[in-house]
C-alpha atoms as a PDB file:
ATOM      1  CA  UNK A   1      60.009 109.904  89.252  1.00  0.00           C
ATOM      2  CA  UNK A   2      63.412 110.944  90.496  1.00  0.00           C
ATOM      3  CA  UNK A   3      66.150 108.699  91.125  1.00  0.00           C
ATOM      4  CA  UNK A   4      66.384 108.428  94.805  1.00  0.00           C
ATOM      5  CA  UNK A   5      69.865 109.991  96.193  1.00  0.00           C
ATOM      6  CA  UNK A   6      72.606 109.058  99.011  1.00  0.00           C
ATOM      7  CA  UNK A   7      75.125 111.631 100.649  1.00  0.00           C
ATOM      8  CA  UNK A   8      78.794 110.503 100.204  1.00  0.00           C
ATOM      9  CA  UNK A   9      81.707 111.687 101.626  1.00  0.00           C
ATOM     10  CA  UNK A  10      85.573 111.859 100.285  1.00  0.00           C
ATOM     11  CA  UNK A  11      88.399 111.460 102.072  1.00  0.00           C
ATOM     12  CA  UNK A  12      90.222 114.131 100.354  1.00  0.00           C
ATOM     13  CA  UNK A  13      87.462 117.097 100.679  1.00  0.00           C
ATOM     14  CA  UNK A  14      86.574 116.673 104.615  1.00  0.00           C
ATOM     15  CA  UNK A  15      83.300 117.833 105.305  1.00  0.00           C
ATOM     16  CA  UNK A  16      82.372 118.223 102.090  1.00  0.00           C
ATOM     17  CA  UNK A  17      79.471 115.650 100.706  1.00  0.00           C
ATOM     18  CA  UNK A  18      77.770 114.922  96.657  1.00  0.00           C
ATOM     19  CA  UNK A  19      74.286 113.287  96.501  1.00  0.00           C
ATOM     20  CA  UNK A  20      74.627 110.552  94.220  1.00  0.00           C
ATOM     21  CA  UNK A  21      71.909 107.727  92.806  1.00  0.00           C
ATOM     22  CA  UNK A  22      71.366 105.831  95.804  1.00  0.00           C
ATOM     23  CA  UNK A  23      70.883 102.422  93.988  1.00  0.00           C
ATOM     24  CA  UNK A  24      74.344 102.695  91.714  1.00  0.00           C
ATOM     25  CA  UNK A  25      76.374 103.698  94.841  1.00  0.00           C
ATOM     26  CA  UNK A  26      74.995 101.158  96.588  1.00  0.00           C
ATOM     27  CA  UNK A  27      75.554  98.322  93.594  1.00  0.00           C
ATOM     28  CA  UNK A  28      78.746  99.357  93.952  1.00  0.00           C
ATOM     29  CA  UNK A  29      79.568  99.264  97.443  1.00  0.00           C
ATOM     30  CA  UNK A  30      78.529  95.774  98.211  1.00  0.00           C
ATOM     31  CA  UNK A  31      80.570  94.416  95.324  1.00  0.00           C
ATOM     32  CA  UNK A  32      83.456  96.067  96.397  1.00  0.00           C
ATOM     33  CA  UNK A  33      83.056  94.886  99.989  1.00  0.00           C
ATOM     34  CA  UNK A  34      82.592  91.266  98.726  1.00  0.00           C
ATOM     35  CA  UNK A  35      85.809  91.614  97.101  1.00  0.00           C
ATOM     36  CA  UNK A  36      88.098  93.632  98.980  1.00  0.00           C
ATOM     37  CA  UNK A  37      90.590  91.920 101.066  1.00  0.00           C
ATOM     38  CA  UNK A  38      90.943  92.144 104.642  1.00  0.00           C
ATOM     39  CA  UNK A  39      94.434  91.861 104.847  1.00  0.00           C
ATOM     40  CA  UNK A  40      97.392  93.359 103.194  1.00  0.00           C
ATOM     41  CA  UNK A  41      98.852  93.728 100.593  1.00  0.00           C
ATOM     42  CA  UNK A  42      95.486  94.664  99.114  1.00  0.00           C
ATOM     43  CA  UNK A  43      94.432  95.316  95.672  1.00  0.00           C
ATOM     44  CA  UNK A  44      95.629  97.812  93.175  1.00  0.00           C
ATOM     45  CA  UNK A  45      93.576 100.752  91.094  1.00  0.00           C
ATOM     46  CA  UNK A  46      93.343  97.791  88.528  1.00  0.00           C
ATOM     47  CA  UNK A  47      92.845  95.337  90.143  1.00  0.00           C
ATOM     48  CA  UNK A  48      89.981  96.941  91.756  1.00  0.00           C
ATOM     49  CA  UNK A  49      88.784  97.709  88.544  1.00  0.00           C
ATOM     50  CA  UNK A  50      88.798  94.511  86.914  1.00  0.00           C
ATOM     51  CA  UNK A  51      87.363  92.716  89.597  1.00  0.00           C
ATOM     52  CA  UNK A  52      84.299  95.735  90.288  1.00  0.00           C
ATOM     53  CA  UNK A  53      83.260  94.649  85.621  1.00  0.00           C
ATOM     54  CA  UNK A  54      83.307  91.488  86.598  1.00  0.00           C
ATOM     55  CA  UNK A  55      80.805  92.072  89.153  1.00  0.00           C
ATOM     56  CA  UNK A  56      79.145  94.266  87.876  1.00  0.00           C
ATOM     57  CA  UNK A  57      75.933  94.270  85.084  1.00  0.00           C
ATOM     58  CA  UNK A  58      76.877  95.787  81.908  1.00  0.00           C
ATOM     59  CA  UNK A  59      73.661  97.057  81.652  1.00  0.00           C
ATOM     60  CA  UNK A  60      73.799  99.284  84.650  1.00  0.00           C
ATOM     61  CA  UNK A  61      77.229 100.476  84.312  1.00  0.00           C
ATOM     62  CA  UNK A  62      78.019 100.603  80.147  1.00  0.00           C
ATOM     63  CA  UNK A  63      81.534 101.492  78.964  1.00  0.00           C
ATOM     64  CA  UNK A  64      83.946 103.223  81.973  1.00  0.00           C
ATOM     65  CA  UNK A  65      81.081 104.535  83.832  1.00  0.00           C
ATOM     66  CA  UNK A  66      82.286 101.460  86.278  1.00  0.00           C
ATOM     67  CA  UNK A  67      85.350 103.365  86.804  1.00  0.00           C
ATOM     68  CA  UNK A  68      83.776 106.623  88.107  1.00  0.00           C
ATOM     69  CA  UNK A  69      81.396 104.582  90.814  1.00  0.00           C
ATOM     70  CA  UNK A  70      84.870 102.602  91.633  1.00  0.00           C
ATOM     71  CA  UNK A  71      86.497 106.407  92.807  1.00  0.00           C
ATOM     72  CA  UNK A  72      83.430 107.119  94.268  1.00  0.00           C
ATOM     73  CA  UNK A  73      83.022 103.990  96.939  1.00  0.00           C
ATOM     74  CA  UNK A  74      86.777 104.205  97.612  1.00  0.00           C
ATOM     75  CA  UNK A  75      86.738 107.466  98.625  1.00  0.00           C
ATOM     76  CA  UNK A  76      83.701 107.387 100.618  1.00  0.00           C
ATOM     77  CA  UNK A  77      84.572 103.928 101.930  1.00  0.00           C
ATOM     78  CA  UNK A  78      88.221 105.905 102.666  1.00  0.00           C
ATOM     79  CA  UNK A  79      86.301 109.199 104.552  1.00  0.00           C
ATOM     80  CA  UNK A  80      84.320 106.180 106.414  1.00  0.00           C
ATOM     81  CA  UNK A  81      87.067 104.406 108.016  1.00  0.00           C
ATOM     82  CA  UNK A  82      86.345 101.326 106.220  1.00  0.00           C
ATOM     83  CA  UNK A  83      88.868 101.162 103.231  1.00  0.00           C
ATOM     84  CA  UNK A  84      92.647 101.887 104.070  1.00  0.00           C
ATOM     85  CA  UNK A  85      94.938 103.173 101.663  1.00  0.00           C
ATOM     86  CA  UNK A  86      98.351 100.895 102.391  1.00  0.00           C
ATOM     87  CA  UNK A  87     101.337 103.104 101.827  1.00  0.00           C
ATOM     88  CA  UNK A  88     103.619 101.939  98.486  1.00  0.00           C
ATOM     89  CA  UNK A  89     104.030 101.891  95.144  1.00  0.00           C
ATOM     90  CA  UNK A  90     101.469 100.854  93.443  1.00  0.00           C
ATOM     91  CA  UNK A  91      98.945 102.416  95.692  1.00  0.00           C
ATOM     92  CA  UNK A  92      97.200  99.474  97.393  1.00  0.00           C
ATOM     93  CA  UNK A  93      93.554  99.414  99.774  1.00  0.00           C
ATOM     94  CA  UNK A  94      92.016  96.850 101.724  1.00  0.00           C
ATOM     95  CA  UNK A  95      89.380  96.986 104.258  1.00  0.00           C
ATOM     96  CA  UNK A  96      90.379  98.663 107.719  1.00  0.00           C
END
């Protein structure tokens, strides 16, 4: 049996969506909503990172594959209007 999929968007390719596994993406999502802040100044690319292994099982995301499902929320959470990308160095996002 297939793994079942999920459209996502990204906020740099408008219009343009990737079927995904549905139950990764969505692993993913809801720990980076739990740990997101509302407010600025946000979190950083590592930050983010760090705290998405840390919630995440090993098991289900081995080695950097975190990383890749990481890009993949942000950018759909970005297309979505619910993740904004503060301007600054380091690059910084919080939820809109």
């Amino acid at each position: 049996m297939a793994a079942e999929k999920v459209e996502i968007e990204n906020v740099l390719q408008p219009g343009k969506t990737y079927r995904v596994d549905a139950a990764k993406f969505s692993a993913v999502r809801a720990a980076m909503l739990g740990f997101l802040p509302k407010t600025a100044p946000g979190m950083t690319q590592s930050e983010m990172s760090a705290a998405l292994r840390a919630a995440l099982s090993p098991e289900q995301f081995p080695g950097t594959t975190s990383g890749w499902w990481m890009k993949a929320v942000q950018l759909d959470l970005e297309a979505k209007g619910l993740l904004v990308r503060d301007k600054g160095k380091p690059l910084r996002w919080r939820l809109g």
